[in-house]
Protein backbone atom coordinates (compact mmCIF):
# COMPACT_ATOMS: atom_id res chain seq x y z
CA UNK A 1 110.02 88.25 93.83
CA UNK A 2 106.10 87.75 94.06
CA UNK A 3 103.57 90.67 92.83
CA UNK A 4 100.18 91.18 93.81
CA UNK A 5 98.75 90.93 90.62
CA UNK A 6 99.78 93.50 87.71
CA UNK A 7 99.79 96.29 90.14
CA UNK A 8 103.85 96.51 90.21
CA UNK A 9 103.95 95.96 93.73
CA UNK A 10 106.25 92.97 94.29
CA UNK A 11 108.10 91.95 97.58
CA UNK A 12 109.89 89.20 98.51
CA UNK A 13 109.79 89.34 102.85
CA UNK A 14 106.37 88.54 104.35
CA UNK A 15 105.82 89.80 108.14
CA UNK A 16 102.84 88.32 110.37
CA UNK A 17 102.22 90.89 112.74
CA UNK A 18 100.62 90.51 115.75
CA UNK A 19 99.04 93.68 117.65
CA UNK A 20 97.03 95.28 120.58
CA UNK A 21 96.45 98.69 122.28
CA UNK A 22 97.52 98.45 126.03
CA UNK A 23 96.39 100.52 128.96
CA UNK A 24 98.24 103.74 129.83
CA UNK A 25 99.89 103.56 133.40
CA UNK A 26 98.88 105.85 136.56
CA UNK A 27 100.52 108.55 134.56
CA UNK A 28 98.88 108.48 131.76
CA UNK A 29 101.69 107.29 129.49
CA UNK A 30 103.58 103.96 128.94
CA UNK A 31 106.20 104.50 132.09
CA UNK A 32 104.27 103.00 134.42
CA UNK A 33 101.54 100.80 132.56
CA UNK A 34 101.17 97.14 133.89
CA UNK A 35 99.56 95.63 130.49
CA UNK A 36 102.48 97.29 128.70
CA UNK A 37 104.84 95.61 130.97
CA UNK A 38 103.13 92.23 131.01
CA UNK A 39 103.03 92.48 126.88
CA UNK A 40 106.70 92.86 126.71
CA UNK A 41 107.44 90.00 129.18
CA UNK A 42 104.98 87.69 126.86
CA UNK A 43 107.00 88.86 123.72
CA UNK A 44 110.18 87.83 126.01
CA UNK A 45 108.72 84.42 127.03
CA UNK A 46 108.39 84.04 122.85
CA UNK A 47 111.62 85.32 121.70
CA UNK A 48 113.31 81.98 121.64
CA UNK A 49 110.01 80.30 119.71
CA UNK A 50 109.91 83.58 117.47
CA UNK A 51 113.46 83.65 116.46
CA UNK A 52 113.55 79.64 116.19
CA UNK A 53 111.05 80.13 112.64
CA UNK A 54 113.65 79.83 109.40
CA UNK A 55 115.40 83.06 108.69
CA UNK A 56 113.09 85.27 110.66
CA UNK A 57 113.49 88.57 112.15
CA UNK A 58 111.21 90.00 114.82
CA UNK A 59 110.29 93.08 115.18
CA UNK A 60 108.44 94.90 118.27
CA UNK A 61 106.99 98.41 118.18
CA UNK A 62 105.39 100.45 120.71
CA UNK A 63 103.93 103.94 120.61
CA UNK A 64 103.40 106.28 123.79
CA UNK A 65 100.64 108.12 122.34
CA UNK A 66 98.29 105.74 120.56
CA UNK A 67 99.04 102.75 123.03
CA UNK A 68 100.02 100.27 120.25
CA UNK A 69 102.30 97.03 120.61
CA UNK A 70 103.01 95.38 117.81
CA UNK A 71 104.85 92.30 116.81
CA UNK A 72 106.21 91.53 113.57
CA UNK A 73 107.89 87.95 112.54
CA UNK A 74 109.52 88.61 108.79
CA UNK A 75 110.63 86.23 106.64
CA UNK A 76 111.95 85.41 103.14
CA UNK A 77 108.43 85.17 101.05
CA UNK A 78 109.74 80.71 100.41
CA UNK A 79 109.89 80.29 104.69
CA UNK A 80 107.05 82.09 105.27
CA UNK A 81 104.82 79.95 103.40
CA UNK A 82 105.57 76.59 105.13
CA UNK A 83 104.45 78.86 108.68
CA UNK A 84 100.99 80.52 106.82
CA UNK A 85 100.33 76.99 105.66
CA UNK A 86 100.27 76.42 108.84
CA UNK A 87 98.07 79.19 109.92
CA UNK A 88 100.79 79.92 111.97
CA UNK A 89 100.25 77.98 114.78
CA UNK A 90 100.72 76.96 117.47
CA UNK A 91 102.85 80.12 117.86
CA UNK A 92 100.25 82.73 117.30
CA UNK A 93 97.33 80.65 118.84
CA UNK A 94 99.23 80.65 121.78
CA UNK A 95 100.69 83.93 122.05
CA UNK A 96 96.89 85.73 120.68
CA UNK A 97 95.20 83.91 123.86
CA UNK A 98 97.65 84.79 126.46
CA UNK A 99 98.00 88.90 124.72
CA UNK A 100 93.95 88.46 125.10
CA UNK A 101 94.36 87.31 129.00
CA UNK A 102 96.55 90.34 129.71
CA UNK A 103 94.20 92.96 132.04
CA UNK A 104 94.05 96.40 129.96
CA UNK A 105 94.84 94.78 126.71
CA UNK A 106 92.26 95.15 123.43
CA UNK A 107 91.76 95.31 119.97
CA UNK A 108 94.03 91.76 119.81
CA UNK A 109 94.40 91.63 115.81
CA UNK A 110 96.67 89.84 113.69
CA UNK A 111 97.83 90.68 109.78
CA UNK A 112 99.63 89.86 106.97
CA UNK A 113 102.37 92.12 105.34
CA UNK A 114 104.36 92.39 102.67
CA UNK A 115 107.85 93.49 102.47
CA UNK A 116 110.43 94.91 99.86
CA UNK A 117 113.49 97.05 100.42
CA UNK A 118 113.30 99.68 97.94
């Protein structure tokens, strides 16, 4: 386990996550939004990539009323390393330009999380 210095907060699982806000659909909700739709076929077109990273796990979250998608790739703190030292490319390069291309899709941000199960 790795702490963040003498706080007591260890982990041992590091997620990258990668995240937008879509566009709400003619309805106003996430039924019918296009951007929503084209975010989760982009996530689909990654899967394989995604899941191909040592002992990850992806993750994908959505919320109706705030309009988020989110992404998370979570790993063992040693196989996340060799991917950060990489600054996590060319997966997230790629997949952060084509999320940016997306019509109705903003606030494109990426972070670094840490994970324990308590």
């Amino acid at each position: 386990m790795a702490e963040i210095g003498d706080t007591g907060v260890a982990f041992d699982k590091v997620a990258r996550e990668w995240r937008c806000k879509y566009t709400a659909g003619p309805s106003g909700g996430p039924g019918d939004s296009a951007s929503l739709k084209e975010c989760q076929a982009l996530l689909k077109e990654f899967l394989p990539k995604l899941k191909a990273l040592p002992k990850a796990e992806i993750t994908r979250q959505v919320c109706g009323g705030c309009l988020d998608f989110k992404v998370s790739i979570v790993q063992p703190l040693e196989e996340h390393g060799a991917w950060a030292g990489q600054n996590y490319n060319p997966l997230e390069e790629e997949f952060v330009a084509k999320l940016k291309a997306i019509k109705g899709v903003s606030q494109v941000e990426t972070q670094e999380i840490t994970f324990v199960s308590m």
